[in-house]
Protein backbone atom coordinates (compact mmCIF):
# COMPACT_ATOMS: atom_id res chain seq x y z
CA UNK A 1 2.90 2.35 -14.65
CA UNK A 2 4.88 4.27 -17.39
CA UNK A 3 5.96 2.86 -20.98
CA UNK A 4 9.60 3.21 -21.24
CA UNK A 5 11.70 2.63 -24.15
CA UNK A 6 15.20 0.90 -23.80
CA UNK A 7 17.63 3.61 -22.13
CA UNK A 8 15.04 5.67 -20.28
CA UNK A 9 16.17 6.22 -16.67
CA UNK A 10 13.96 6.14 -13.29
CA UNK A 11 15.30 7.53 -9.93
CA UNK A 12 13.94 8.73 -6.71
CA UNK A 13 15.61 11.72 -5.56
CA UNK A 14 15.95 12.90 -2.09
CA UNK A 15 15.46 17.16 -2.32
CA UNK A 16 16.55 17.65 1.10
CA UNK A 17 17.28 16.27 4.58
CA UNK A 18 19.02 12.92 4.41
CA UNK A 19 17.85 9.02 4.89
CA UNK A 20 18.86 6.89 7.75
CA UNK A 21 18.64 3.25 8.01
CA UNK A 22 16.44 2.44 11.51
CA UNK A 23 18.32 -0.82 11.93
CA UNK A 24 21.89 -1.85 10.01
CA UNK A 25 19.78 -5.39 9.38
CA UNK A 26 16.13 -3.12 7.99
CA UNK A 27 16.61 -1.31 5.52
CA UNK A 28 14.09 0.78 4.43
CA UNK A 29 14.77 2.33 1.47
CA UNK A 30 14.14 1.18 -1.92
CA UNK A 31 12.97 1.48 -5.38
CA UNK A 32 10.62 -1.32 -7.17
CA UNK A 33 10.15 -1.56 -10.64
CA UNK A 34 9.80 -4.66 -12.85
CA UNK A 35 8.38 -5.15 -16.57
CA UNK A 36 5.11 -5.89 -16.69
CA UNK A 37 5.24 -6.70 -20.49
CA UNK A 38 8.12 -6.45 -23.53
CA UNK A 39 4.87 -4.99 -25.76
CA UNK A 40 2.66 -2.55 -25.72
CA UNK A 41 -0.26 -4.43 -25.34
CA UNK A 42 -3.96 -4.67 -23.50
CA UNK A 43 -1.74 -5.51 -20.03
CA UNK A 44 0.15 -2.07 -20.64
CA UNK A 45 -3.04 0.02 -21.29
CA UNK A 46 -4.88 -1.94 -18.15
CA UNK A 47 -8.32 -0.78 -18.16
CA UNK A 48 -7.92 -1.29 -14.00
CA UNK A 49 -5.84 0.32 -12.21
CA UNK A 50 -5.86 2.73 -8.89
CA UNK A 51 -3.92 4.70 -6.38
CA UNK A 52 -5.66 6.03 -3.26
CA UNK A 53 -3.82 7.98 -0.14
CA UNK A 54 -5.70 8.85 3.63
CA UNK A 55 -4.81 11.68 4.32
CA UNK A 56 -5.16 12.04 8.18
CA UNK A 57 -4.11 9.48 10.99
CA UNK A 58 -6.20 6.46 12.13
CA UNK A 59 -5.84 4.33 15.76
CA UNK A 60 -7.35 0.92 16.81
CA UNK A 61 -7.85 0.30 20.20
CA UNK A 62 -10.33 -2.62 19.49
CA UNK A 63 -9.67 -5.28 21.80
CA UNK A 64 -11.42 -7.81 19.69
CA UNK A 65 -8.21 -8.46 17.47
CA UNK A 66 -10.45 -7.57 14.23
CA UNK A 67 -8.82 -4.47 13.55
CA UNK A 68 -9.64 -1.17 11.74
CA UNK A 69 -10.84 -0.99 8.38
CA UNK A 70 -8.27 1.73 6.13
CA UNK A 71 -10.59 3.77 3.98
CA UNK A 72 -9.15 6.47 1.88
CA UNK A 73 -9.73 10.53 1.84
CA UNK A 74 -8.21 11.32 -1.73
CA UNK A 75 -8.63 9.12 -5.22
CA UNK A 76 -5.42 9.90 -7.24
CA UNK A 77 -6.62 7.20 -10.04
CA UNK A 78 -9.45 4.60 -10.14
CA UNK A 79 -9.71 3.40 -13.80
CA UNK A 80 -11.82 0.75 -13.72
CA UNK A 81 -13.98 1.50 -10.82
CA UNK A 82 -12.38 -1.23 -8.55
CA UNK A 83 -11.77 0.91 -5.46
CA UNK A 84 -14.10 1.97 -3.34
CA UNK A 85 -12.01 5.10 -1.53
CA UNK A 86 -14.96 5.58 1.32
CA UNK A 87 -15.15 2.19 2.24
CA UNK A 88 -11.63 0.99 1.66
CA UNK A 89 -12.18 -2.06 -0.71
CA UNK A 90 -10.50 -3.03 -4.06
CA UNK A 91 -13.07 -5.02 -5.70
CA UNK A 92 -11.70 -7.42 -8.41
CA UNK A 93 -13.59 -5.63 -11.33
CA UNK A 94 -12.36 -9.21 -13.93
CA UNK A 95 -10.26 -11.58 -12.89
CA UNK A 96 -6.69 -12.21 -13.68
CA UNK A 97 -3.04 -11.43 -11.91
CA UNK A 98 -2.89 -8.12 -10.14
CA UNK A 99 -0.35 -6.18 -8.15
CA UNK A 100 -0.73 -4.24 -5.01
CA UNK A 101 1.94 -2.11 -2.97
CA UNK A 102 0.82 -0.39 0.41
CA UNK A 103 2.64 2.38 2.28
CA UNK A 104 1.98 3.98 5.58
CA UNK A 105 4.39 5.38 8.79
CA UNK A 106 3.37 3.97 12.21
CA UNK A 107 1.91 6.63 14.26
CA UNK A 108 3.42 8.38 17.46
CA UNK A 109 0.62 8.23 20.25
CA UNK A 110 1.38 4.24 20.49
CA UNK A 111 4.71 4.29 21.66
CA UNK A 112 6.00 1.60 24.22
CA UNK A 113 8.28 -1.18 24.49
CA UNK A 114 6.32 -3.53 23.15
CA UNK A 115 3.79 -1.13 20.99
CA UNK A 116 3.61 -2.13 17.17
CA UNK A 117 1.60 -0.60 14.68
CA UNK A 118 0.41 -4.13 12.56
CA UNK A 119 -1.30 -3.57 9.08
CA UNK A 120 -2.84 -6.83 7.52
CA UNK A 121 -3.83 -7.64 3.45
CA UNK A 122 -6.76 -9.69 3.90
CA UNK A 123 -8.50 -11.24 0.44
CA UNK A 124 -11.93 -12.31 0.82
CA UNK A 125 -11.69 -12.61 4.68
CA UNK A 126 -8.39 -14.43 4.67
CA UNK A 127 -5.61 -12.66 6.03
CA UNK A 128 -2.69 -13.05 3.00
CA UNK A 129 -0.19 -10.59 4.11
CA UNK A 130 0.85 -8.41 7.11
CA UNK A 131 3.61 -5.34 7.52
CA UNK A 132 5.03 -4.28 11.02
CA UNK A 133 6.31 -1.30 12.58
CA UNK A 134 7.48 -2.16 15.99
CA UNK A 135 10.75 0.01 16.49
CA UNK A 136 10.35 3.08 18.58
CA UNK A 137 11.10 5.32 15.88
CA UNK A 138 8.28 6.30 14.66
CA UNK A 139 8.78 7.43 11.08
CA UNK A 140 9.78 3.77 9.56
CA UNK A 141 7.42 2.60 7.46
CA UNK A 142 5.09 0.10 6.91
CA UNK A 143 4.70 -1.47 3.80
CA UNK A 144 4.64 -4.50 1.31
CA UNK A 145 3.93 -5.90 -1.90
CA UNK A 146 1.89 -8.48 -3.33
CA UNK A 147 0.89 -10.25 -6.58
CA UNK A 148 -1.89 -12.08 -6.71
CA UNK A 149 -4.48 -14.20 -8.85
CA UNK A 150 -7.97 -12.82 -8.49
CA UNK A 151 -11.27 -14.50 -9.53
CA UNK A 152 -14.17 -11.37 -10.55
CA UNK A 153 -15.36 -9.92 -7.95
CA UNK A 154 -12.41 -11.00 -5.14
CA UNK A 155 -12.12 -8.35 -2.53
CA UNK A 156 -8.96 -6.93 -1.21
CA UNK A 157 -8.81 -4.29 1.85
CA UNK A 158 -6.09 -3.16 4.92
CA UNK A 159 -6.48 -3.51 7.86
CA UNK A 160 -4.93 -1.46 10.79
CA UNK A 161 -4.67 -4.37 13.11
CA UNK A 162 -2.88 -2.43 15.87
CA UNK A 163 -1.46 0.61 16.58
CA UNK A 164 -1.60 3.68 14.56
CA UNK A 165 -0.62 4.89 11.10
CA UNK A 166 -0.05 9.12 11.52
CA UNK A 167 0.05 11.15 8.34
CA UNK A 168 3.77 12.81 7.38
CA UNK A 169 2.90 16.52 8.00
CA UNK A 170 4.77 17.68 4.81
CA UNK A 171 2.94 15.41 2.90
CA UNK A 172 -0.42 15.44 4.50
CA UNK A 173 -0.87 11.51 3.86
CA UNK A 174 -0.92 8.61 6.39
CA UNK A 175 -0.70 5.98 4.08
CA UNK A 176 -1.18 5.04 0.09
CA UNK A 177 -2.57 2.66 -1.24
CA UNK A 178 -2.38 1.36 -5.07
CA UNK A 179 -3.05 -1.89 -7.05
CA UNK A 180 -3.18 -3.24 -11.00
CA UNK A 181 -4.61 -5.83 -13.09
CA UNK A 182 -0.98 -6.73 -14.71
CA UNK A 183 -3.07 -9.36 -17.13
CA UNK A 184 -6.67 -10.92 -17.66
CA UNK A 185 -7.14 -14.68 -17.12
């Protein structure tokens, strides 16, 4: 989250190698941003906010369709104490309207025809989101977005459903994780 005044400019920029689109119909590149508020104000200076990133690869072979928690190996941010990196949980710390964004790149030791690596948002139990990588290159990503209305004390974790998630060797991370209270109810 950054304060920007009117004219300030945000980019991603690719240093080297190029992008390609897996599919003409996927595309997989993009940039998100939206206001979050027109003031600086109490939602601008959220006292909760985090951004957590494994760092090393993760498979489920679980045949009881439960899948595999995500936990976390580095804390880049955790104002508010709401993530628990070790076990994996965002724990609604007050309740109000939060955003979350996940990332992570399917794996390469579950490759088939039919092999998908599945990661699931589940809130409290309830499964309220899932992400896909079921093309057999590898290196797409997973990932999605979600805004949601929390009550104190909601919990929010990922679960690797099927497949694998490997981590990008340059990068050293398998998948990121990050979430923020964008105002109190």
């Amino acid at each position: 989250m950054w304060p920007l005044q009117n004219g300030d400019k945000v980019y991603a920029r690719l240093n080297t190698g190029q992008l390609d689109e897996a599919d003409r119909d996927l595309k997989i590149t993009n940039l998100l941003g939206f206001i979050v508020s027109n003031v600086l104000s109490d939602s601008i200076n959220s006292p909760v906010h985090f951004h957590v990133i494994r760092t090393s690869s993760l498979y489920t072979g679980r045949p009881d369709g439960i899948g595999q928690l995500i936990n976390y190996t580095r804390i880049i941010t955790n104002e508010g104490e709401g993530m628990n990196a070790s076990s994996g949980i965002f724990k609604a710390p007050e309740s109000g309207v939060y955003a979350f964004h996940f990332t992570s790149h399917r794996g390469s030791t579950y490759i088939g025809p039919n092999a998908c690596s599945t990661v699931i948002q589940v809130r409290n139990n309830e499964t309220i989101g899932a992400g896909s990588n079921c093309h057999s290159t590898y290196s797409v990503p997973i990932f999605f977005h979600s805004v949601l209305l929390l009550q104190t004390n909601d919990e929010i974790k990922m679960l690797l459903y099927e497949g694998d998630i490997n981590a990008v060797i340059d990068h050293q991370m398998s998948a990121r994780f990050s979430g923020f209270l964008i105002y109190s109810t």
